[in-house]
N, C-alpha and C. Protein backbone atom coordinates (compact mmCIF):
# COMPACT_ATOMS: atom_id res chain seq x y z
N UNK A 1 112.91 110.37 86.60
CA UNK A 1 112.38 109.42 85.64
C UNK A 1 111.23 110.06 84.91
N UNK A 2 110.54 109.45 84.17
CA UNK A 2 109.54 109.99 83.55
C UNK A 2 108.23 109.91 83.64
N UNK A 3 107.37 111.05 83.70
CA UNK A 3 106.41 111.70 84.40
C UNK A 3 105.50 110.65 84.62
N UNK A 4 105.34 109.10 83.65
CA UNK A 4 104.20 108.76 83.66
C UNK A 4 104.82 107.38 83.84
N UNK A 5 105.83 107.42 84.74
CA UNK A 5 106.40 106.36 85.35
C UNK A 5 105.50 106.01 86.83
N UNK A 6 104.86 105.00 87.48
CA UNK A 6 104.36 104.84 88.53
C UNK A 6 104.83 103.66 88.96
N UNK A 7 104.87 103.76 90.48
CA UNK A 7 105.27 102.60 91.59
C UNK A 7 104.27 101.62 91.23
N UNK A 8 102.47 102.16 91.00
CA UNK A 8 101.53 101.02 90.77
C UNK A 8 101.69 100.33 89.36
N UNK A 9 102.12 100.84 88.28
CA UNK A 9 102.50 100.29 87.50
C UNK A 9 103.60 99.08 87.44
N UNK A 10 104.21 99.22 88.63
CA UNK A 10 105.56 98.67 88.72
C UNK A 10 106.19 97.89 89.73
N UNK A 11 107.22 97.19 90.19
CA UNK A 11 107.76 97.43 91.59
C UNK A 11 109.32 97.40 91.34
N UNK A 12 109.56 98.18 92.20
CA UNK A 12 111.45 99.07 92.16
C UNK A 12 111.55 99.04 93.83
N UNK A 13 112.63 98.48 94.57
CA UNK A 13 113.13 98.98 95.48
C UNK A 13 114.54 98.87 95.83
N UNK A 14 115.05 100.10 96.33
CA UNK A 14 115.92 99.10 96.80
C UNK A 14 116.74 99.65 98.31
N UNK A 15 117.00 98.31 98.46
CA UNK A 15 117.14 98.07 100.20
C UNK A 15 118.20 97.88 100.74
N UNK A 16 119.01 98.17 102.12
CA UNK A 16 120.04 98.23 102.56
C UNK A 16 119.66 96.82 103.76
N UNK A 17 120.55 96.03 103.59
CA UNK A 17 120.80 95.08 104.16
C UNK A 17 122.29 95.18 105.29
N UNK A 18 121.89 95.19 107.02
CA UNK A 18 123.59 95.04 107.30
C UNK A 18 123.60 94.24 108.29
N UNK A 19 124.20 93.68 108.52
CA UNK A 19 125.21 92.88 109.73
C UNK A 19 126.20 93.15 110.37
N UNK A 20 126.82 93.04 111.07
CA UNK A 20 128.22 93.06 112.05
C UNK A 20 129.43 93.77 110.65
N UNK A 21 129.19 92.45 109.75
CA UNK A 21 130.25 92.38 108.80
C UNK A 21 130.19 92.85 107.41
N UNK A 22 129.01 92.96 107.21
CA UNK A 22 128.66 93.18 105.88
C UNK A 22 127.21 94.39 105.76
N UNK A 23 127.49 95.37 104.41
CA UNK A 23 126.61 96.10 104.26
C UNK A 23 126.57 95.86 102.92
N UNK A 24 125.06 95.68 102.30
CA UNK A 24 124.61 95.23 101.09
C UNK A 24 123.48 96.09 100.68
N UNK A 25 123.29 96.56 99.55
CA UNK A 25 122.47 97.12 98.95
C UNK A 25 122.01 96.31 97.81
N UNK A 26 120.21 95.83 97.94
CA UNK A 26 119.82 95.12 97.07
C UNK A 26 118.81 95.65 96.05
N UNK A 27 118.75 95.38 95.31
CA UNK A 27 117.95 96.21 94.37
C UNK A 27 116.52 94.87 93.66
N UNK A 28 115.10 95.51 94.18
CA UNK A 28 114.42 94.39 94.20
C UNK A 28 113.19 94.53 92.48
N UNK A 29 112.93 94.10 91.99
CA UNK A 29 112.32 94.63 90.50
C UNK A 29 111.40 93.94 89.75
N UNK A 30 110.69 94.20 89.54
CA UNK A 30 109.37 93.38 88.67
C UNK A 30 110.42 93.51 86.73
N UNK A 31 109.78 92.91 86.19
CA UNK A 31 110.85 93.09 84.63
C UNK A 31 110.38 94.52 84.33
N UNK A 32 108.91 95.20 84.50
CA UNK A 32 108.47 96.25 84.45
C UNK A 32 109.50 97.58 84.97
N UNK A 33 109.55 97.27 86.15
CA UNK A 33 110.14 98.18 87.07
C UNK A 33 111.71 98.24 86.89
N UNK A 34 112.87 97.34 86.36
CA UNK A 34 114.12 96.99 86.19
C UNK A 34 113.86 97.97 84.85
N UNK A 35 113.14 97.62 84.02
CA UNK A 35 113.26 98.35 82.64
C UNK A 35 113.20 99.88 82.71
N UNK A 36 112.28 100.21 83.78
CA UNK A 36 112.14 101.57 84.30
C UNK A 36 113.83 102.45 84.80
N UNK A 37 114.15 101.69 85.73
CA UNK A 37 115.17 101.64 85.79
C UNK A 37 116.63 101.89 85.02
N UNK A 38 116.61 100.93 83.93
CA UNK A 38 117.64 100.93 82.80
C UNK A 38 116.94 102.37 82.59
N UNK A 39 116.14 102.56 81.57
CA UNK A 39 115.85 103.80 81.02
C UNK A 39 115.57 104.96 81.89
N UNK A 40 116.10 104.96 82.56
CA UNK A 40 116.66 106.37 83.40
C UNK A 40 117.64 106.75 83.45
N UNK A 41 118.99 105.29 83.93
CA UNK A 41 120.22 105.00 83.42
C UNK A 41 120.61 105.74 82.23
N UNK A 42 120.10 104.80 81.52
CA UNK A 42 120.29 105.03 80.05
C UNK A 42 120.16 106.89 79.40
N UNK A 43 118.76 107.39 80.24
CA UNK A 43 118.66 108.64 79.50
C UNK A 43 120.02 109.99 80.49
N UNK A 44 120.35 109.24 81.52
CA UNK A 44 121.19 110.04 81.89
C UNK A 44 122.53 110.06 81.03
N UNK A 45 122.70 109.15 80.74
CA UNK A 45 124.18 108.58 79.84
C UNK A 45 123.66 109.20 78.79
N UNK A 46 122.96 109.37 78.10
CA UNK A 46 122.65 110.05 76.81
C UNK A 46 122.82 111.77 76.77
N UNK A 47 122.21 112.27 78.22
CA UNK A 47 122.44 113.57 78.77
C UNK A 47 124.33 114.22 78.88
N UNK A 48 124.76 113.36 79.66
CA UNK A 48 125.58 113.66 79.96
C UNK A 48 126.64 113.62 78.85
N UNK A 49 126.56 113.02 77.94
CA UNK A 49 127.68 112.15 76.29
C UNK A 49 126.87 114.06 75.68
N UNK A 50 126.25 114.58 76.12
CA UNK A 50 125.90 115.50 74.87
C UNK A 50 126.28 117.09 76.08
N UNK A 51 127.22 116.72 76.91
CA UNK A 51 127.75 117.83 77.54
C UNK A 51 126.94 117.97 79.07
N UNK A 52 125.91 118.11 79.57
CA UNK A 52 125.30 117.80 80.92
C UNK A 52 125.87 117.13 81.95
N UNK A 53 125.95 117.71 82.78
CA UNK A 53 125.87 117.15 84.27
C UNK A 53 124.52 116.92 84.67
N UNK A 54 124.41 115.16 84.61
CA UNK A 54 123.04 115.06 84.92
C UNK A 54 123.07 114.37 86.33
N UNK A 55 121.66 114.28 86.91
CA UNK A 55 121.46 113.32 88.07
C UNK A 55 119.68 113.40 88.08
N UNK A 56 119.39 112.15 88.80
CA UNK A 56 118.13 111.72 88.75
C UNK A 56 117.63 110.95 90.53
N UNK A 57 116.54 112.03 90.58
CA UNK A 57 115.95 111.52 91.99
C UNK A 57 114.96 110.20 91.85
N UNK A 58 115.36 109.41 92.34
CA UNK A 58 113.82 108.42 92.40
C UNK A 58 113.46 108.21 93.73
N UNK A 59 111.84 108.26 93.99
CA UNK A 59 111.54 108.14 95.07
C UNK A 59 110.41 107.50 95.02
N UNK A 60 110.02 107.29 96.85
CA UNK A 60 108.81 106.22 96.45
C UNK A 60 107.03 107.27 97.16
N UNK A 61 106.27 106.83 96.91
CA UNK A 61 105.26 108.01 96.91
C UNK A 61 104.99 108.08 98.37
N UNK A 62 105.29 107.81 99.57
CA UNK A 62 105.54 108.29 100.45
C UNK A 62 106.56 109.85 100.64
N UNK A 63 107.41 109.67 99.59
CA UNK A 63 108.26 110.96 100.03
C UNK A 63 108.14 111.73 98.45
N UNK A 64 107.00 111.37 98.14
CA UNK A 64 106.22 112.37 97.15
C UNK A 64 106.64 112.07 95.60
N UNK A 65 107.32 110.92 95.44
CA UNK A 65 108.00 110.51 94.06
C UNK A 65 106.80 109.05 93.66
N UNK A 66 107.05 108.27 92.35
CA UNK A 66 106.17 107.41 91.97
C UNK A 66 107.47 106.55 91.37
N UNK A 67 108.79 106.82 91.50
CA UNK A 67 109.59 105.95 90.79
C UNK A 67 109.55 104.44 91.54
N UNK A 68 109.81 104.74 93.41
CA UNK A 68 110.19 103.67 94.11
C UNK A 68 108.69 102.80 94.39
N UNK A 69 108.85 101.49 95.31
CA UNK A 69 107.85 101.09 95.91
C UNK A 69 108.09 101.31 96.99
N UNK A 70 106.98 101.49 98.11
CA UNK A 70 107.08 101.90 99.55
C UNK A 70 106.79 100.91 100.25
N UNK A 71 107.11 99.79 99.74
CA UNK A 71 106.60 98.69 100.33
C UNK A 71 108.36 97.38 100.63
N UNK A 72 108.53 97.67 101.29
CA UNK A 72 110.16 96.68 101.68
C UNK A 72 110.06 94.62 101.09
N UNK A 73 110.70 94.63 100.22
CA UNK A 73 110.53 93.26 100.04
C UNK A 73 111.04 92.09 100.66
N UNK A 74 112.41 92.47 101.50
CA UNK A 74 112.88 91.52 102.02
C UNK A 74 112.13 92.02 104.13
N UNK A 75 112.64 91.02 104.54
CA UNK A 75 112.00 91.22 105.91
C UNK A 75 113.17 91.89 107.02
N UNK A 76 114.31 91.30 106.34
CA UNK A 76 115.03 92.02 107.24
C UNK A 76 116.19 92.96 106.93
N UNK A 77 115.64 93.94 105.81
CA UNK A 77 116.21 95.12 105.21
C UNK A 77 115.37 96.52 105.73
N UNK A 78 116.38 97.89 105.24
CA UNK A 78 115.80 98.96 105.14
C UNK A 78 115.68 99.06 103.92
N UNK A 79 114.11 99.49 103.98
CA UNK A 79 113.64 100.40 102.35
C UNK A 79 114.21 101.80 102.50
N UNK A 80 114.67 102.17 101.38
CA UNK A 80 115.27 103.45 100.62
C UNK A 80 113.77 104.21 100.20
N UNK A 81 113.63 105.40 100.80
CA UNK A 81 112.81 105.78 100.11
C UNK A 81 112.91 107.20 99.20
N UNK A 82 114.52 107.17 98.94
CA UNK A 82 115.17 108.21 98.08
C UNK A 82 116.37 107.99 97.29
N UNK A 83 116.32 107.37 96.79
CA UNK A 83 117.94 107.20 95.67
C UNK A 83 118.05 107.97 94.70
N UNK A 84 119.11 108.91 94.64
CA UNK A 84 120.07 109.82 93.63
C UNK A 84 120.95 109.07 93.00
N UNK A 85 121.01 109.47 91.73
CA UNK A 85 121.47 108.90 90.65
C UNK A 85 122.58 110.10 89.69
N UNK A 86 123.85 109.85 90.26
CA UNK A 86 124.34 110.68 89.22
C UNK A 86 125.31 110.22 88.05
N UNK A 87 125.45 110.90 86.94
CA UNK A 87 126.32 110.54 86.02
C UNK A 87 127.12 111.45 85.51
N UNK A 88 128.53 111.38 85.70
CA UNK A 88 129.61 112.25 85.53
C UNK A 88 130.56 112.35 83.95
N UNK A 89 131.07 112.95 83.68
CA UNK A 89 131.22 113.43 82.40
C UNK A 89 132.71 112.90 82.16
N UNK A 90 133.32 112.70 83.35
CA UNK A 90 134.81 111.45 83.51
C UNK A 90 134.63 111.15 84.54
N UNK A 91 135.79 110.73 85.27
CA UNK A 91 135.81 109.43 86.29
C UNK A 91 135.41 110.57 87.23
N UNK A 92 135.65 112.11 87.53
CA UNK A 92 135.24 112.29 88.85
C UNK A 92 134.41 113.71 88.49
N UNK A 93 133.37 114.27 89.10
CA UNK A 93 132.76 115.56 88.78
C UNK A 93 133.82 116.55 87.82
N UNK A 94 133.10 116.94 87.19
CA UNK A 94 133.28 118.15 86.11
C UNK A 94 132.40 118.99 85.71
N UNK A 95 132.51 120.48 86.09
CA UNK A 95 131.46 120.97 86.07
C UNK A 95 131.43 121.51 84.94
């Protein structure tokens, strides 16, 4: 994401939820932090439409990144404190 993107500016997480039956990944966001988000999305899709194989680390400043928050919002989830983001050039890698 971009350099002058911060967790304190923001809040982004997102969390793995499981049970017996079910595994859920929730994604938790201030409008700040969702927008952060899109436009990372977004600049990868722009990367990749102009020939790139792109991907994007976000992390939270515990594991030395400022994208995520290190702080878990729900009580009975795991916080992520590393999500990779990739975007492929068709449906499956192409290098």
């Amino acid at each position: 994401m971009d350099d002058n993107s911060s967790s304190e500016k923001y809040m982004l997480t997102f969390e793995l939820h499981k049970s017996d039956e079910l595994q859920e990944l929730s994604i938790h966001g201030s409008a700040d932090g969702l927008e952060a988000l899109a436009n990372a999305l977004l600049r990868l899709v722009r990367n990749t439409k102009q020939g790139h194989f792109n991907h994007d680390h976000l992390m939270s400043d515990s594991w030395g990144g400022t994208e995520l928050t290190s702080e878990s919002q729900a009580a009975d989830s795991t916080l992520l404190h590393h999500v990779k983001i990739y975007c492929y050039k068709g449906e499956k890698l192409q290098w």
